[in-house]
PDB file of N, CA and C in Angstrom:
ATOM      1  N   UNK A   1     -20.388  50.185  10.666  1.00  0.00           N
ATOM      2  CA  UNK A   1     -20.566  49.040   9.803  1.00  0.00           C
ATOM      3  C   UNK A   1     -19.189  48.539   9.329  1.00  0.00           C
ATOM      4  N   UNK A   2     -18.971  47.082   9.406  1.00  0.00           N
ATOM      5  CA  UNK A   2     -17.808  46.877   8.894  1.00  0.00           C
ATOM      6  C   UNK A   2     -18.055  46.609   7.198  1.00  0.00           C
ATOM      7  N   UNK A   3     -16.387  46.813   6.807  1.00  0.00           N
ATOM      8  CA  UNK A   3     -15.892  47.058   5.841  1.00  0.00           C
ATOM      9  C   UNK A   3     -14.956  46.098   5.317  1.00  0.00           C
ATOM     10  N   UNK A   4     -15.223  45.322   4.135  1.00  0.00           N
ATOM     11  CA  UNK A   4     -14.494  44.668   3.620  1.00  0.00           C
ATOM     12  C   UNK A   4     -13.646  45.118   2.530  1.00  0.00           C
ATOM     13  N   UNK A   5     -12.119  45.132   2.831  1.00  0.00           N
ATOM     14  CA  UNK A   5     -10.675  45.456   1.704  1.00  0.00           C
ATOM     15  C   UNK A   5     -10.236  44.408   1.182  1.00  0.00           C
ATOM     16  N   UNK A   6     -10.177  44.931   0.254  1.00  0.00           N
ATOM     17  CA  UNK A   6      -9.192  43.855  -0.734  1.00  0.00           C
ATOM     18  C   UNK A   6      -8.275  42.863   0.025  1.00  0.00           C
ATOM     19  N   UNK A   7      -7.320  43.494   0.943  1.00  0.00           N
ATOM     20  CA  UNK A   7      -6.778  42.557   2.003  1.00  0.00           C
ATOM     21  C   UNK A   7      -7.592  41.810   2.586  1.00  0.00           C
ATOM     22  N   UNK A   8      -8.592  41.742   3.181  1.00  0.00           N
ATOM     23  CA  UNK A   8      -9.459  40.653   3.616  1.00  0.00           C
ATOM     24  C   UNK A   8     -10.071  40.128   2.376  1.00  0.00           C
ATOM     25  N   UNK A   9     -10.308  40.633   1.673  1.00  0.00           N
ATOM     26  CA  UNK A   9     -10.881  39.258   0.167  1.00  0.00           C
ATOM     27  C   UNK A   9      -9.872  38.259  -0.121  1.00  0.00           C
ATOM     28  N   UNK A  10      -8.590  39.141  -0.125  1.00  0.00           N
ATOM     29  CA  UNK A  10      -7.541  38.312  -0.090  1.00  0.00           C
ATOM     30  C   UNK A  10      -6.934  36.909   0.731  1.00  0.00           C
ATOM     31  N   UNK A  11      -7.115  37.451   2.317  1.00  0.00           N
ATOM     32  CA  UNK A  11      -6.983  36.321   3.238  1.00  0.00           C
ATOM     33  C   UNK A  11      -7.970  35.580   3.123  1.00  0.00           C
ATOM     34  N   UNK A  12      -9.434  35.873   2.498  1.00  0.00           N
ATOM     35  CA  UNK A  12     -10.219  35.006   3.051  1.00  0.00           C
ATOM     36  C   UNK A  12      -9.983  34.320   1.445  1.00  0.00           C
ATOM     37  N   UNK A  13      -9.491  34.307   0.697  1.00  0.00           N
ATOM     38  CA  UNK A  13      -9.446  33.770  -0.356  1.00  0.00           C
ATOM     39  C   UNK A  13      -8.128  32.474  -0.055  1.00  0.00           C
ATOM     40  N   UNK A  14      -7.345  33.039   0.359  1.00  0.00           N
ATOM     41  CA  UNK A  14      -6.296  32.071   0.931  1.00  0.00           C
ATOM     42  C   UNK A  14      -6.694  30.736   1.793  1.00  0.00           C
ATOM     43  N   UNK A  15      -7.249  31.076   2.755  1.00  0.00           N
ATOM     44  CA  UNK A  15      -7.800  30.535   3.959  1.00  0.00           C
ATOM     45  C   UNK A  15      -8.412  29.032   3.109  1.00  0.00           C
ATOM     46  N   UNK A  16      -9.674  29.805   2.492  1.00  0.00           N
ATOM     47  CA  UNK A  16     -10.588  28.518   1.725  1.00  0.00           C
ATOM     48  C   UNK A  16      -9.671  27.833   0.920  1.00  0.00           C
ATOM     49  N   UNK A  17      -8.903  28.869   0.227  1.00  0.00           N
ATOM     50  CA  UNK A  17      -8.077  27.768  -1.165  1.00  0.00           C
ATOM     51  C   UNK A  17      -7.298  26.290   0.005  1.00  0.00           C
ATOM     52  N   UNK A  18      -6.749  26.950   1.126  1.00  0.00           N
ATOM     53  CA  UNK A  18      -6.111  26.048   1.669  1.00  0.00           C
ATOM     54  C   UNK A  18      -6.661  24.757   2.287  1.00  0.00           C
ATOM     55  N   UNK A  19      -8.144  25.530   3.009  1.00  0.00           N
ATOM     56  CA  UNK A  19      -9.000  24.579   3.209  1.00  0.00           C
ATOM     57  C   UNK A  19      -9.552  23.260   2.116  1.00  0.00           C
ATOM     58  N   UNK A  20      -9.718  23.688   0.705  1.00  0.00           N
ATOM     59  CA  UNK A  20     -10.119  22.832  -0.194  1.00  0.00           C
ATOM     60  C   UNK A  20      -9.197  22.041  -0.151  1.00  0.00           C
ATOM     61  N   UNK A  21      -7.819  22.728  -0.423  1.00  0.00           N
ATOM     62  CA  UNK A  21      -6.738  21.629  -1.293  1.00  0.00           C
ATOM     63  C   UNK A  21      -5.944  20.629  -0.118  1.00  0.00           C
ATOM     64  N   UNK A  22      -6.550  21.304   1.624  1.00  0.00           N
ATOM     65  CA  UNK A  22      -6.400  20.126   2.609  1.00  0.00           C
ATOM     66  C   UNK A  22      -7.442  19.233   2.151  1.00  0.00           C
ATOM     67  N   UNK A  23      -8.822  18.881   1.882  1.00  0.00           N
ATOM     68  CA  UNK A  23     -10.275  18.409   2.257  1.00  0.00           C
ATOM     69  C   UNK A  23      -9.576  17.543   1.025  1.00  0.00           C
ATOM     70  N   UNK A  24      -9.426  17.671  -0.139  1.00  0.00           N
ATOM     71  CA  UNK A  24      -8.901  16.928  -1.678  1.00  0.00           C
ATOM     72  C   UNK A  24      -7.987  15.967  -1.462  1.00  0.00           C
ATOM     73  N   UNK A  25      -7.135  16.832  -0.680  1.00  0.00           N
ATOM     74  CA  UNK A  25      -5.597  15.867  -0.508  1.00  0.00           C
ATOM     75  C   UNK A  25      -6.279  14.457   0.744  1.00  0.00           C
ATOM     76  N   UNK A  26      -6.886  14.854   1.539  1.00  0.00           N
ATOM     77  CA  UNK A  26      -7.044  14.414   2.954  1.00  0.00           C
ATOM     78  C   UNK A  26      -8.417  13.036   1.740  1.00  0.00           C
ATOM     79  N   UNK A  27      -9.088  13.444   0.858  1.00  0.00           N
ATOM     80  CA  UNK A  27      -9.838  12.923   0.321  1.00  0.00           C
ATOM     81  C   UNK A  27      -9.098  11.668  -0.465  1.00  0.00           C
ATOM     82  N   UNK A  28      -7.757  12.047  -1.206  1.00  0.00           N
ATOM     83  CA  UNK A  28      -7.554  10.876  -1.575  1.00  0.00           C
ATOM     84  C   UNK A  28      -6.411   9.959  -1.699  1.00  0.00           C
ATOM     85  N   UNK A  29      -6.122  10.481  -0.254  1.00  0.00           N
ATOM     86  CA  UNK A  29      -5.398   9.913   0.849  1.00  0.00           C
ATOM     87  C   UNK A  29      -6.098   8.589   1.425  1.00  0.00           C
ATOM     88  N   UNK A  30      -7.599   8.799   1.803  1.00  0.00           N
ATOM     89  CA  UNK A  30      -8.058   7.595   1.950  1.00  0.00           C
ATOM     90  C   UNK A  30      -8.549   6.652   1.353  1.00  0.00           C
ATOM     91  N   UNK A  31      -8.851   7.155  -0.272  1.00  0.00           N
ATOM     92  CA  UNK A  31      -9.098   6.277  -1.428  1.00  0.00           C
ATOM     93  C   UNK A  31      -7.870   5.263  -1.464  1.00  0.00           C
ATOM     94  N   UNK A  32      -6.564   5.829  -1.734  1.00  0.00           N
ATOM     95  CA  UNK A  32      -5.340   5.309  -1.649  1.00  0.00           C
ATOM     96  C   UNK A  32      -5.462   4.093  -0.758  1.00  0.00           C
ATOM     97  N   UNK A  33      -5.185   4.426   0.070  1.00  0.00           N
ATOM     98  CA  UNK A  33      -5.179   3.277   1.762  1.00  0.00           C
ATOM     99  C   UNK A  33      -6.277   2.560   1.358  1.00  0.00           C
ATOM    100  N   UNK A  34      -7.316   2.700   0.895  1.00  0.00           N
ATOM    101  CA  UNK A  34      -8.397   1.771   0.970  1.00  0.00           C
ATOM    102  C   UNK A  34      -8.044   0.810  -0.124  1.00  0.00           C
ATOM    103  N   UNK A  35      -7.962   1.224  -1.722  1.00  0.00           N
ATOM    104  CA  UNK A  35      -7.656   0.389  -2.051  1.00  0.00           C
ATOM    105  C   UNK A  35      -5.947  -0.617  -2.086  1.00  0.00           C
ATOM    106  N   UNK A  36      -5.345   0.016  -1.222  1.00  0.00           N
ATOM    107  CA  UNK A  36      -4.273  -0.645  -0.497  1.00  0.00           C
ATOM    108  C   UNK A  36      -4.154  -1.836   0.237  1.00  0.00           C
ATOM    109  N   UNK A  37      -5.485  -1.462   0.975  1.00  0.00           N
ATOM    110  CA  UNK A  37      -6.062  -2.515   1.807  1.00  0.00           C
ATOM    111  C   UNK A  37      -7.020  -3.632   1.482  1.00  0.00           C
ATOM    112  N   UNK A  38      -7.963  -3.571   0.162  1.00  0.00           N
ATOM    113  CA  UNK A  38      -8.594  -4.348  -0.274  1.00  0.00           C
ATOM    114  C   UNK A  38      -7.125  -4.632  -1.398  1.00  0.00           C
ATOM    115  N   UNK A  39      -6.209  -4.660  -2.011  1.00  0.00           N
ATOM    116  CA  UNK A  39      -5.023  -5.246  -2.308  1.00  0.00           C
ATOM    117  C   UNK A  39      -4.406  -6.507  -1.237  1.00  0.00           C
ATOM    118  N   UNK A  40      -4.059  -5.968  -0.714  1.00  0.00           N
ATOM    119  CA  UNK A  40      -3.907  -6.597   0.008  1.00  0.00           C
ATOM    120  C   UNK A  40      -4.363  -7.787   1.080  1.00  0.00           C
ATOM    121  N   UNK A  41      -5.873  -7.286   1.538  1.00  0.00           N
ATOM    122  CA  UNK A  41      -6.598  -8.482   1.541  1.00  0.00           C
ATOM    123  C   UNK A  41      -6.297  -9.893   0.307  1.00  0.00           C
ATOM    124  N   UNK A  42      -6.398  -9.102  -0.835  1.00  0.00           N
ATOM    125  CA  UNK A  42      -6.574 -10.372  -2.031  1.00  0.00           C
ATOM    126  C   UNK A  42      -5.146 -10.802  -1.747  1.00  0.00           C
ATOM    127  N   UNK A  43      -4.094 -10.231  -1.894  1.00  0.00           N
ATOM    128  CA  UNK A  43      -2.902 -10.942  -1.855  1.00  0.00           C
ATOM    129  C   UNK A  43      -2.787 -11.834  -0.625  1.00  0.00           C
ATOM    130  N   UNK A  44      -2.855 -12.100   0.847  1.00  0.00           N
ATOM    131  CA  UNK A  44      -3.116 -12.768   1.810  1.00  0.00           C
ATOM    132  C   UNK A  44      -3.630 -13.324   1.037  1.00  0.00           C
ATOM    133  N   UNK A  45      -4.748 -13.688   0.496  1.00  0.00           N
ATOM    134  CA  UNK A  45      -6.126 -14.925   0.045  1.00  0.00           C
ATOM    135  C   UNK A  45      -5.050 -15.455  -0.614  1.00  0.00           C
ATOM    136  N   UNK A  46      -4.511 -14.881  -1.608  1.00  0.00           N
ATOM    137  CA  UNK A  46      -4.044 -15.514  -2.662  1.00  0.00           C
ATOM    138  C   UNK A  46      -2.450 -16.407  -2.140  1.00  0.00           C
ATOM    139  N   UNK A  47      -1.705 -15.896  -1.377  1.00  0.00           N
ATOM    140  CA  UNK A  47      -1.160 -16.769  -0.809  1.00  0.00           C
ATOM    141  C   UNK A  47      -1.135 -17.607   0.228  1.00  0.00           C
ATOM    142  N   UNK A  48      -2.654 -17.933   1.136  1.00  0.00           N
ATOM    143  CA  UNK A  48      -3.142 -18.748   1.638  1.00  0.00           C
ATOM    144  C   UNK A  48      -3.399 -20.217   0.906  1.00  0.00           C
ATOM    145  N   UNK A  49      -3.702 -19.436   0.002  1.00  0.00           N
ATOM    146  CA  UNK A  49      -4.047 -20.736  -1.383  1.00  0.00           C
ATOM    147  C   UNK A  49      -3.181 -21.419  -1.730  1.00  0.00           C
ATOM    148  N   UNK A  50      -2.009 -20.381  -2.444  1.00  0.00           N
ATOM    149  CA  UNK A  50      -0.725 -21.198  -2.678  1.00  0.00           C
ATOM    150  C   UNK A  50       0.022 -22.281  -1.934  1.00  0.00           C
ATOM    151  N   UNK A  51       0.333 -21.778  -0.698  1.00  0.00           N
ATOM    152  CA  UNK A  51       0.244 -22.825   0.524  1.00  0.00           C
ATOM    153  C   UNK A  51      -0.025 -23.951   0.510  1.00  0.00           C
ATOM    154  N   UNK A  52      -1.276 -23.828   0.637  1.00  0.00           N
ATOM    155  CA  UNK A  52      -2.176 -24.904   1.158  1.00  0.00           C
ATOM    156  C   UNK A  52      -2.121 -26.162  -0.371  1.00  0.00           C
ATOM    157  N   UNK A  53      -1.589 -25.506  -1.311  1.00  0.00           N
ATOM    158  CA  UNK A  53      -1.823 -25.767  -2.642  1.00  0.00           C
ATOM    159  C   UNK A  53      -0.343 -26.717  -3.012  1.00  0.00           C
ATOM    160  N   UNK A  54       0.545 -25.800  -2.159  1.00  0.00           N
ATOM    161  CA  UNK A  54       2.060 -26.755  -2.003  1.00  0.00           C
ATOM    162  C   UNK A  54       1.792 -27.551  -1.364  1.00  0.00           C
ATOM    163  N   UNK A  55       1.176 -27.706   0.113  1.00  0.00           N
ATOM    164  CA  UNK A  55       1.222 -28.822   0.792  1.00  0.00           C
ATOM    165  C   UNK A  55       0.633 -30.208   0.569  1.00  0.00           C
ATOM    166  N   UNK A  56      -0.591 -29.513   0.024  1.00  0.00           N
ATOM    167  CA  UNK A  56      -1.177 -30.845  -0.590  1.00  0.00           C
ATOM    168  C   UNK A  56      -0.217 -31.359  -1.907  1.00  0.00           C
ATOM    169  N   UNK A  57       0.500 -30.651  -2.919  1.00  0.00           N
ATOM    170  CA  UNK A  57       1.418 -31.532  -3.893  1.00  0.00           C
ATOM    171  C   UNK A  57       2.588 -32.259  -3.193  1.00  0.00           C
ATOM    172  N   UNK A  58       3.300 -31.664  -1.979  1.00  0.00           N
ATOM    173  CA  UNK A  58       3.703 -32.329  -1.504  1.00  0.00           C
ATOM    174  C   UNK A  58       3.635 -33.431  -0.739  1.00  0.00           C
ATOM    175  N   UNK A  59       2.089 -33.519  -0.192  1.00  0.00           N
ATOM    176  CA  UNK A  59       1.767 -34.064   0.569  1.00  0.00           C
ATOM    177  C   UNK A  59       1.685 -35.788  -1.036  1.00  0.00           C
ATOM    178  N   UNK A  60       1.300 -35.376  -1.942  1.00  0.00           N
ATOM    179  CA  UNK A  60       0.488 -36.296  -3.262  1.00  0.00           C
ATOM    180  C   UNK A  60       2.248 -37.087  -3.690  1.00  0.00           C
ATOM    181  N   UNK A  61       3.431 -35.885  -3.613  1.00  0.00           N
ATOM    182  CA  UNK A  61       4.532 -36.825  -3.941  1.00  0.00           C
ATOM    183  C   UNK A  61       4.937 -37.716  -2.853  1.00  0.00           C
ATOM    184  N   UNK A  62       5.124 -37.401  -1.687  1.00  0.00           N
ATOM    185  CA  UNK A  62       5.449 -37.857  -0.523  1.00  0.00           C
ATOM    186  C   UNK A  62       4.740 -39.606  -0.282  1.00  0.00           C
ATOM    187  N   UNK A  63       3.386 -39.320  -0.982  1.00  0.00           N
ATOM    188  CA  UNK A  63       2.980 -40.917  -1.192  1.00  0.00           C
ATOM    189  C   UNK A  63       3.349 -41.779  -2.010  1.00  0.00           C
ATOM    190  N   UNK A  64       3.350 -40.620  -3.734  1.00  0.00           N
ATOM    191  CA  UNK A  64       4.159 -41.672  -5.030  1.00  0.00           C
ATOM    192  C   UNK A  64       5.611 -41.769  -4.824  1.00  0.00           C
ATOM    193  N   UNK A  65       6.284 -41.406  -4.103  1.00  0.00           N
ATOM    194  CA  UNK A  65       7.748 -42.144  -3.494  1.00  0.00           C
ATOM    195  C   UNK A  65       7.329 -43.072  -2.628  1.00  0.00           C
ATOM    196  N   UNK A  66       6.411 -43.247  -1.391  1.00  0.00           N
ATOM    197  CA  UNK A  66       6.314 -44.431  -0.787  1.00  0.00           C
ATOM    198  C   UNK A  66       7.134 -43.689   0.351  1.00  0.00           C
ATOM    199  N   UNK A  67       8.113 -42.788   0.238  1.00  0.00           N
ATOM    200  CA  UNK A  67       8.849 -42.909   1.756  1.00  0.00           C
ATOM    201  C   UNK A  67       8.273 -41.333   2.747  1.00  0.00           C
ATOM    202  N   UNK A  68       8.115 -41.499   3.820  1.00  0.00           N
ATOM    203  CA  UNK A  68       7.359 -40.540   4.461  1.00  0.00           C
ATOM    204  C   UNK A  68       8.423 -39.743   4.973  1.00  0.00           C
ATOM    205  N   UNK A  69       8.963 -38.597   4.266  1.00  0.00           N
ATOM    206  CA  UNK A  69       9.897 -37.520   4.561  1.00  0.00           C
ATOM    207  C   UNK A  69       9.063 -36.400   5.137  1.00  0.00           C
ATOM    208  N   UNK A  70       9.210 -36.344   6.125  1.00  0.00           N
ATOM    209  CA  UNK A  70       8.697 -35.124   6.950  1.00  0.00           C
ATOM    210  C   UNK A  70       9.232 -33.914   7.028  1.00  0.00           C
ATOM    211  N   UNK A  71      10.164 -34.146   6.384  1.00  0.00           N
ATOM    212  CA  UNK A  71      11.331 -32.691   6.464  1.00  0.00           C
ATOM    213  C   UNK A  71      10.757 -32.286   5.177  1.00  0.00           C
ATOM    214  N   UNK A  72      10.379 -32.756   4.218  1.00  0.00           N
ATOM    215  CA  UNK A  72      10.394 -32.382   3.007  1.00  0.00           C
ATOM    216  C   UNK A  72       9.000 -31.341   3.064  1.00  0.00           C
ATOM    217  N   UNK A  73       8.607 -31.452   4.027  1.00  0.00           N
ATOM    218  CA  UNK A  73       7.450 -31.060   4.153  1.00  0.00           C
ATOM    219  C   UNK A  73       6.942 -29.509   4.445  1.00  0.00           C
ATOM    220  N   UNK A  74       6.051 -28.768   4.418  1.00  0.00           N
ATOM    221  CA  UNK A  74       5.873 -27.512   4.835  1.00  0.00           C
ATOM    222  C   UNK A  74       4.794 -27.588   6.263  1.00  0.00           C
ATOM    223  N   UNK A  75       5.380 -26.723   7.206  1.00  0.00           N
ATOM    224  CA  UNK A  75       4.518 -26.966   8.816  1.00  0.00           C
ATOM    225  C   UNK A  75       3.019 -26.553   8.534  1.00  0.00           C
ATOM    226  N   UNK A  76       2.302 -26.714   8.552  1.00  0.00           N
ATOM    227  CA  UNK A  76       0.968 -26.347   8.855  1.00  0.00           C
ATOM    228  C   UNK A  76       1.070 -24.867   9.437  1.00  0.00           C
ATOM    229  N   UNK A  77       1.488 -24.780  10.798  1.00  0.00           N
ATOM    230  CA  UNK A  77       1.230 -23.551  11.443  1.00  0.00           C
ATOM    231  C   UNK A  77       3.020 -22.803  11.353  1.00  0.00           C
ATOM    232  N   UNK A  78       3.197 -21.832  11.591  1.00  0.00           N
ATOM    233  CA  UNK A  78       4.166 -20.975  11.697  1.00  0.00           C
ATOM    234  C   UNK A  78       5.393 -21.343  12.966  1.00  0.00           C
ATOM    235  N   UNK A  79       6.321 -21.968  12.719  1.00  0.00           N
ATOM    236  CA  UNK A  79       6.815 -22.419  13.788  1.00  0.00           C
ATOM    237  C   UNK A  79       7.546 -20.764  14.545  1.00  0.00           C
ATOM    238  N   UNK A  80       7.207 -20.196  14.303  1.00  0.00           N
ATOM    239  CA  UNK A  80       8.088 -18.765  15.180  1.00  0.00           C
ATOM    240  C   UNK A  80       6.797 -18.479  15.548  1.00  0.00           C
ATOM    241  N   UNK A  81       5.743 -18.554  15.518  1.00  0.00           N
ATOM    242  CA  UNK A  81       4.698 -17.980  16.546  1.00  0.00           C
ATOM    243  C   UNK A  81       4.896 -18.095  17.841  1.00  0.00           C
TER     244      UNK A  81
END
């Protein structure tokens, strides 16, 4: 019949502790990243907006001057794409 020693209560005490405090760490590791990523989603939104939010004021002065400066302007799409 086997026999369990203190040395094996021991390793097997090790083993699990290590196992938990991987499973914990590994646990909120992905909480982290997640809300990293829903951050970030909002920030994209939020400077999609801004954008679009300059272009149209620019687009609103560009008429109350009367003169059609195109330079003054912001591109629609990303010219380095």
């Amino acid at each position: 019949m086997f026999r369990l020693t203190i040395r094996d209560l021991l390793w097997l005490t090790v083993v699990v502790a290590l196992g938990v405090g991987w499973w914990l760490d590994h646990g909120r590791a992905n909480v982290g990243m997640r809300r990293m990523t829903e951050a970030n989603a909002k920030l994209r939104y939020e400077a999609r907006v801004a954008k679009e939010e300059v272009v149209l004021l620019q687009g609103r002065l560009s008429r109350r001057s009367g003169a059609a400066n195109e330079t003054s302007r912001l591109p629609s799409e990303d010219p380095f794409k």
